[in-house]
N, C-alpha and C. Protein backbone atom coordinates (compact mmCIF):
# COMPACT_ATOMS: atom_id res chain seq x y z
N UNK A 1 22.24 13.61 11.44
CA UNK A 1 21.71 12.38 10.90
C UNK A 1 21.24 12.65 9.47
N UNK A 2 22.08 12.44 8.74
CA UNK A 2 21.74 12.56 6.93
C UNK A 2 21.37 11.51 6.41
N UNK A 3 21.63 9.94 6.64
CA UNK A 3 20.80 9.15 6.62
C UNK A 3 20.18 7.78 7.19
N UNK A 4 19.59 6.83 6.89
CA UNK A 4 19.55 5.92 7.80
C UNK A 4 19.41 4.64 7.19
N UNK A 5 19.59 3.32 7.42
CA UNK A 5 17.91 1.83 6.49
C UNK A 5 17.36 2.07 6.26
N UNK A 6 16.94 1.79 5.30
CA UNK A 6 15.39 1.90 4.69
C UNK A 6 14.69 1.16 5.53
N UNK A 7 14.75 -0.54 6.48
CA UNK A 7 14.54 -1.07 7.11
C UNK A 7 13.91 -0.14 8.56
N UNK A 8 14.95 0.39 8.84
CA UNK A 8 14.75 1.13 10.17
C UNK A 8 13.92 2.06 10.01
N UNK A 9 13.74 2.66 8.54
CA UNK A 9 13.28 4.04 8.15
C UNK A 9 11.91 3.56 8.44
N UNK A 10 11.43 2.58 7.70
CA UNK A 10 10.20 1.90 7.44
C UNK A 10 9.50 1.72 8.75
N UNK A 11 10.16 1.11 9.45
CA UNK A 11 9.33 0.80 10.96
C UNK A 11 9.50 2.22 11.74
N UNK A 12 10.17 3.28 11.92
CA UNK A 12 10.43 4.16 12.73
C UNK A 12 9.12 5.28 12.19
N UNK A 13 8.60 4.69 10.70
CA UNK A 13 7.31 5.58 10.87
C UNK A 13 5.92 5.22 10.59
N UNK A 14 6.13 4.14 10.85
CA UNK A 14 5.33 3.35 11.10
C UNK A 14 4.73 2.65 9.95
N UNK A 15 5.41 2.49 8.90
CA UNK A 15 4.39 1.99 7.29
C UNK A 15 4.39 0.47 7.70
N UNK A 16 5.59 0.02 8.68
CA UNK A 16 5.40 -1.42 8.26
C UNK A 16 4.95 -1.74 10.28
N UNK A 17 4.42 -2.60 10.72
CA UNK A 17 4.39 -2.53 12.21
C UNK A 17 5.88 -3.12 12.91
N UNK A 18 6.73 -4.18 12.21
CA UNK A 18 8.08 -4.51 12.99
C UNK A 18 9.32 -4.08 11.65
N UNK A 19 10.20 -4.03 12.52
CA UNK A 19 11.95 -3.80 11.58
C UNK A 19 11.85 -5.28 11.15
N UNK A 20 11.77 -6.02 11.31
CA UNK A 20 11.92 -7.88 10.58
C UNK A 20 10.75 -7.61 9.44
N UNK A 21 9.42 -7.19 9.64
CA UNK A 21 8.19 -6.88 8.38
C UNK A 21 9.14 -6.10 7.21
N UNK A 22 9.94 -4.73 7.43
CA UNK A 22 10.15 -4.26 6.52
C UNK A 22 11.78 -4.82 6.28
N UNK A 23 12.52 -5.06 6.91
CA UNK A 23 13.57 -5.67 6.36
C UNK A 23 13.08 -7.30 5.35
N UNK A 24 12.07 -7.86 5.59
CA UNK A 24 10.95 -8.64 4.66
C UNK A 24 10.80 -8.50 3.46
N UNK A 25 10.22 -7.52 3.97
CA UNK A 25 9.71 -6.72 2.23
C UNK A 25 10.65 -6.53 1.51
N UNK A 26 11.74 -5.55 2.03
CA UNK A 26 13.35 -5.54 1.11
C UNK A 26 13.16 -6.96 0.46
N UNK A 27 13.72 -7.41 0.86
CA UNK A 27 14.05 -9.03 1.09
C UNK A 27 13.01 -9.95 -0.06
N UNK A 28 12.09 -9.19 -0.27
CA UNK A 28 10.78 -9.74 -1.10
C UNK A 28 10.98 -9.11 -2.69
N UNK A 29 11.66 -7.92 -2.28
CA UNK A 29 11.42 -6.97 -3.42
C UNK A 29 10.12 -6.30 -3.49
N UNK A 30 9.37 -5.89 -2.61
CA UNK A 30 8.33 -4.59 -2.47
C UNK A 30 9.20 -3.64 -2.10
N UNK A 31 10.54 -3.39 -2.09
CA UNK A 31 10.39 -1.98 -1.50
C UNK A 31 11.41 -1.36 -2.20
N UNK A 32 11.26 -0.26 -2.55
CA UNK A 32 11.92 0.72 -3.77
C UNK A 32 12.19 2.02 -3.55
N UNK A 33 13.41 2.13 -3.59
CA UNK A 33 14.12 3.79 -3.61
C UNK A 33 14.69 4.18 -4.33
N UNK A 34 13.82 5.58 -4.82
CA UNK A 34 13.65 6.29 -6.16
C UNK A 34 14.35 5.04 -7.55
N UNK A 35 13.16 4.16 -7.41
CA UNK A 35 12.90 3.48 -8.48
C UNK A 35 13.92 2.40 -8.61
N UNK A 36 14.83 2.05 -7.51
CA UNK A 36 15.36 1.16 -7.49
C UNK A 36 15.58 -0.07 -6.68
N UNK A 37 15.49 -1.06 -6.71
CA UNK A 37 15.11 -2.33 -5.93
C UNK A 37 15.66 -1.80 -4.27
N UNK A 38 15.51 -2.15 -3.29
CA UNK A 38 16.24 -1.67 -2.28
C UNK A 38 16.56 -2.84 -1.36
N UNK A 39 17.42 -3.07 -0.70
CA UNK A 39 17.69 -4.20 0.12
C UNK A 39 17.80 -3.44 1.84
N UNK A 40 17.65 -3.98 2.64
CA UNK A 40 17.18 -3.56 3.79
C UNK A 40 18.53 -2.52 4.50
N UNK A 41 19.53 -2.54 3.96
CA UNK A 41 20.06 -1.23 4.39
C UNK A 41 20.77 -0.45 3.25
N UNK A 42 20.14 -0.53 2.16
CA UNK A 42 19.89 1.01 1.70
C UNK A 42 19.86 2.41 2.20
N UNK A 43 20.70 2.95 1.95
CA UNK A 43 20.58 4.39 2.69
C UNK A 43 19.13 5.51 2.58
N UNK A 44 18.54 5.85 3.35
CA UNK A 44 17.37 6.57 2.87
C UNK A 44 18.34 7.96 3.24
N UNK A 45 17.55 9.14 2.22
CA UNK A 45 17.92 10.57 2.93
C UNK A 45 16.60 11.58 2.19
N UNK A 46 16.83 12.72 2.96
CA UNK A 46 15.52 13.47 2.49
C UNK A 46 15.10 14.08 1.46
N UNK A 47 14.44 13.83 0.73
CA UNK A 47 13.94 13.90 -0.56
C UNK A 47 13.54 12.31 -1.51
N UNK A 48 14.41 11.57 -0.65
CA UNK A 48 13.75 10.28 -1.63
C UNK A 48 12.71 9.77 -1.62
N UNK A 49 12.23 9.06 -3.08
CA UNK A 49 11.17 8.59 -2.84
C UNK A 49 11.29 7.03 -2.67
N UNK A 50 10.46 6.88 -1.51
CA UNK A 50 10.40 5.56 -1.26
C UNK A 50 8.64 4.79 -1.52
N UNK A 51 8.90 3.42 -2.16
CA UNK A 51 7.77 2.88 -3.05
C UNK A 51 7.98 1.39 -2.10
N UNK A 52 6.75 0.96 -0.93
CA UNK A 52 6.51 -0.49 -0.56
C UNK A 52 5.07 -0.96 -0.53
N UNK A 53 5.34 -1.90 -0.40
CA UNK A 53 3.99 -2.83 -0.71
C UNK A 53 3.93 -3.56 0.63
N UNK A 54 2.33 -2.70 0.80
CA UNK A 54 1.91 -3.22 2.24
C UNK A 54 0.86 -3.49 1.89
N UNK A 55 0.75 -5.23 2.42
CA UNK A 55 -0.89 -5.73 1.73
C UNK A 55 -0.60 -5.98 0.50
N UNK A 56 -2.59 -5.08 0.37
CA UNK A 56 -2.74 -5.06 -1.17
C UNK A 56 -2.55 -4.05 -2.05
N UNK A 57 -2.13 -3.14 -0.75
CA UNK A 57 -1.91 -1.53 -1.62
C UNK A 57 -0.24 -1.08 -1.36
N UNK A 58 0.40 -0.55 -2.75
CA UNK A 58 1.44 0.27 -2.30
C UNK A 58 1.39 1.53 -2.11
N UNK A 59 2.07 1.93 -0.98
CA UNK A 59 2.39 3.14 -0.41
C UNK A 59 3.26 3.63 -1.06
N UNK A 60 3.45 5.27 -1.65
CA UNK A 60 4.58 5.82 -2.44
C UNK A 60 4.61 7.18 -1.32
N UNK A 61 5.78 7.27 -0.81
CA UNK A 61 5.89 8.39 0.21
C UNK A 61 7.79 9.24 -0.16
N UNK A 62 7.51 10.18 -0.02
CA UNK A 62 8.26 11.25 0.12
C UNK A 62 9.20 11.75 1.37
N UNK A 63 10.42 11.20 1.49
CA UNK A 63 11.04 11.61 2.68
C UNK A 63 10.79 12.85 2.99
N UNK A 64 10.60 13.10 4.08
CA UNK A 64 10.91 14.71 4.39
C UNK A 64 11.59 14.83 6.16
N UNK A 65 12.00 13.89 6.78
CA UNK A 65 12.89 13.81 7.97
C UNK A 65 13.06 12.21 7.80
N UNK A 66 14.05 12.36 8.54
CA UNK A 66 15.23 11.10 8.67
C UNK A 66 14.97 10.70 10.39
N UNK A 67 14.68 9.73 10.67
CA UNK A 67 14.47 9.53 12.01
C UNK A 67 14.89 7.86 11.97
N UNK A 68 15.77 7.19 13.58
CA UNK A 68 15.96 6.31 13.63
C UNK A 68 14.61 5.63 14.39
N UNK A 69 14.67 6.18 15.37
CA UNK A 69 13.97 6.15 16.45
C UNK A 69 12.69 5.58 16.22
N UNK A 70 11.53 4.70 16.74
CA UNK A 70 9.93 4.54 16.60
C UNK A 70 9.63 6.15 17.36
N UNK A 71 8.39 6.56 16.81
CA UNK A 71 7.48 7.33 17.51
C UNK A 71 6.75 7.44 17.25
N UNK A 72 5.62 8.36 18.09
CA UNK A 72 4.55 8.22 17.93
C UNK A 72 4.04 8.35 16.39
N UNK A 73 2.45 7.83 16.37
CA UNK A 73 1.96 7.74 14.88
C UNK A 73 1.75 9.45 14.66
N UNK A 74 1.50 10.69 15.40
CA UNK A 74 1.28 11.96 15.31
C UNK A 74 2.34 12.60 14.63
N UNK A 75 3.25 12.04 15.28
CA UNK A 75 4.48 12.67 15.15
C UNK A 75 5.53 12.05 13.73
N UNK A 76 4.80 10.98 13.65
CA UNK A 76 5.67 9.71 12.41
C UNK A 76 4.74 10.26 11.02
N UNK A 77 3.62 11.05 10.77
CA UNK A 77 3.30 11.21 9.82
C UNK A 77 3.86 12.55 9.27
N UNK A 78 4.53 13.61 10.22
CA UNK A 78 5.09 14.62 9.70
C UNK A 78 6.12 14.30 8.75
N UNK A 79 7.23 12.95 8.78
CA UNK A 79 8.95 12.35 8.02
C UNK A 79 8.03 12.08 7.11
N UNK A 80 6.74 12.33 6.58
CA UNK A 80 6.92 11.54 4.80
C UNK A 80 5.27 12.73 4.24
N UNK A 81 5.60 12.46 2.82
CA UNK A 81 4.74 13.18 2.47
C UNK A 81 4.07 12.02 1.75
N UNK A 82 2.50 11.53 1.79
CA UNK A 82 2.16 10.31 1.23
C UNK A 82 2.15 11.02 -0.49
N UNK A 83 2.32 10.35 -1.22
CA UNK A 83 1.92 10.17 -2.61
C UNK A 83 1.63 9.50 -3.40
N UNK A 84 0.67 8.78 -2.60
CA UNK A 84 -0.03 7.17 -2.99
C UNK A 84 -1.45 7.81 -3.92
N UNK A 85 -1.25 7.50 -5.07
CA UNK A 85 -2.48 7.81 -5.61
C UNK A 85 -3.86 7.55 -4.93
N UNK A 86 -5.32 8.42 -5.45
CA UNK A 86 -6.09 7.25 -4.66
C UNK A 86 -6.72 6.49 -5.42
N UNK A 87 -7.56 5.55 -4.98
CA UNK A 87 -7.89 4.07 -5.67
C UNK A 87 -9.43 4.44 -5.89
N UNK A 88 -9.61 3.99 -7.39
CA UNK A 88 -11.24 4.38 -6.94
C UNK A 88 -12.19 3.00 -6.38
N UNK A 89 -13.24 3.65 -6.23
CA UNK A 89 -13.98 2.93 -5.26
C UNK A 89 -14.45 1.75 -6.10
N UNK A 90 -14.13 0.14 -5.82
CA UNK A 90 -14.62 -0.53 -6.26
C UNK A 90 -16.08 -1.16 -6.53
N UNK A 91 -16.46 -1.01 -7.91
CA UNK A 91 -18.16 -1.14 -8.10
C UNK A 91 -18.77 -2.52 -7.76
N UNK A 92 -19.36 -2.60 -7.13
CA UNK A 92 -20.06 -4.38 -7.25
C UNK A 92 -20.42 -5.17 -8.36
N UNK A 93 -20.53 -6.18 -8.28
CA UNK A 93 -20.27 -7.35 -9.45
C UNK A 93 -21.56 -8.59 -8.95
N UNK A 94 -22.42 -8.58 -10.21
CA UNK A 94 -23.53 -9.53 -9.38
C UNK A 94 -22.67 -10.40 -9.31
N UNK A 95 -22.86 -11.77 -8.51
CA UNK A 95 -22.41 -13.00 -8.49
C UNK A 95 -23.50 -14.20 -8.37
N UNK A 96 -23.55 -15.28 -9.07
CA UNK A 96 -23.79 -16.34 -8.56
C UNK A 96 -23.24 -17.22 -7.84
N UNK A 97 -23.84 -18.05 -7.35
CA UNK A 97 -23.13 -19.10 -6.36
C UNK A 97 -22.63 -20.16 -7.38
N UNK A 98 -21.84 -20.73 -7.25
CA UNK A 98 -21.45 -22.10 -8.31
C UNK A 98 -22.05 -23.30 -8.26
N UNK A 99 -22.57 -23.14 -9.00
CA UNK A 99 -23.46 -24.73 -9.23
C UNK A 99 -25.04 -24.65 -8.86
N UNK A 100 -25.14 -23.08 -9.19
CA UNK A 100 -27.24 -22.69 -8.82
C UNK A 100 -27.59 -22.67 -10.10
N UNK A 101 -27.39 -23.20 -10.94
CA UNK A 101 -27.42 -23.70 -12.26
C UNK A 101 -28.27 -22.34 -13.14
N UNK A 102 -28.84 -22.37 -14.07
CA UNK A 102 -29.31 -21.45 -14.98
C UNK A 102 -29.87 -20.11 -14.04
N UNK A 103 -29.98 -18.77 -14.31
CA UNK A 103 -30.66 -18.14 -13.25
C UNK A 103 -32.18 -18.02 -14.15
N UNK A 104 -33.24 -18.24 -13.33
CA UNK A 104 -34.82 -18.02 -13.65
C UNK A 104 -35.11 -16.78 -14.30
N UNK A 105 -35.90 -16.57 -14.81
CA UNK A 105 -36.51 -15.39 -15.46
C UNK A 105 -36.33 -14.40 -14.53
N UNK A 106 -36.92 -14.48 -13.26
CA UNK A 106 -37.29 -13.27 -12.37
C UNK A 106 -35.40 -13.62 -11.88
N UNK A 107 -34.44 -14.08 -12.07
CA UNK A 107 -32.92 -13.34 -11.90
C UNK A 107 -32.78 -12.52 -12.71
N UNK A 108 -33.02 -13.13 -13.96
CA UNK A 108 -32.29 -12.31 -15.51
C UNK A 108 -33.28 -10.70 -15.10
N UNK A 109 -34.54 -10.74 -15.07
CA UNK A 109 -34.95 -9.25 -14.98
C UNK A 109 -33.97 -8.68 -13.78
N UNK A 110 -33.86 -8.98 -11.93
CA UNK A 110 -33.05 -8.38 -11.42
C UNK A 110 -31.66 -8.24 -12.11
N UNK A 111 -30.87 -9.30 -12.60
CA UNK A 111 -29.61 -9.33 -13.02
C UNK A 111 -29.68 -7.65 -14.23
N UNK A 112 -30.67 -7.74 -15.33
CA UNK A 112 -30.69 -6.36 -15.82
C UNK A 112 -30.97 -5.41 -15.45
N UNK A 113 -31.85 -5.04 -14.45
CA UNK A 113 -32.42 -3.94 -13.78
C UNK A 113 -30.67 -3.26 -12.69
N UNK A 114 -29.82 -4.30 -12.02
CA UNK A 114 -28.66 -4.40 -11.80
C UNK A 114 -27.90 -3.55 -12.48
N UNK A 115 -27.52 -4.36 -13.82
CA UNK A 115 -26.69 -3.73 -14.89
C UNK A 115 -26.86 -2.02 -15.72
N UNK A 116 -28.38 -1.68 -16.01
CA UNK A 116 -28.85 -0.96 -16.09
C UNK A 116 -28.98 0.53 -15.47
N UNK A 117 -28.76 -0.06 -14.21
CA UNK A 117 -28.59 1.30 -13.06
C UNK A 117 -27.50 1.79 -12.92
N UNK A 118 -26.45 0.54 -13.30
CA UNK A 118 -25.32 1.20 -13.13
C UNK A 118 -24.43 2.40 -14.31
N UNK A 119 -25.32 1.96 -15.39
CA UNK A 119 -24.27 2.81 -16.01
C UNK A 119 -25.20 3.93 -16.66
């Protein structure tokens, strides 16, 4: 087995939960092998890199076995090497509510004491 769908590839290790989700995504244009648009049977083989968009985050993973088959999630994380950067941790953002009109003195001091700590 030298290679397989990218479709099949996708669900057999679990990045997407059904073969219709990632034949989808093809289909959407989230999903990319070694940098090129991919349509749901694209050949995958080992060494490519494959780039989809699940959610809000894309996954960038590294073939390293070719499998048709679903299996387990233990066993489905050995076929890829992740190389998803990581994301840094998003900082909080005061907010007001819309339409609480001017904020009072005693906001503006919390609102700076806020700003202040953070950096």
């Amino acid at each position: 087995m030298e290679s397989t769908r990218v479709d099949r590839w996708l669900w057999a290790v679990r990045l997407t939960k059904s073969r219709t989700d990632a034949a989808g995504a093809c289909r959407g244009g989230h999903v990319r092998v070694n940098d090129r648009p991919a349509k749901a049977a694209t050949g995958v083989s080992v060494g490519d890199e494959v780039r989809v968009r699940v959610g809000d985050t894309v996954r960038i993973v590294e073939v390293v076995r070719v499998i048709q088959k679903r299996v387990g999630a233990a066993e489905a994380v050995t076929c890829f090497i992740d190389r998803t950067p990581v994301r840094a941790p998003e900082v909080p953002v005061a907010r007001r509510d819309r339409g609480a009109g001017r904020p009072t003195k005693r906001d503006r001091r919390v609102l700076d004491r806020f700003r202040t700590s953070r950096q």
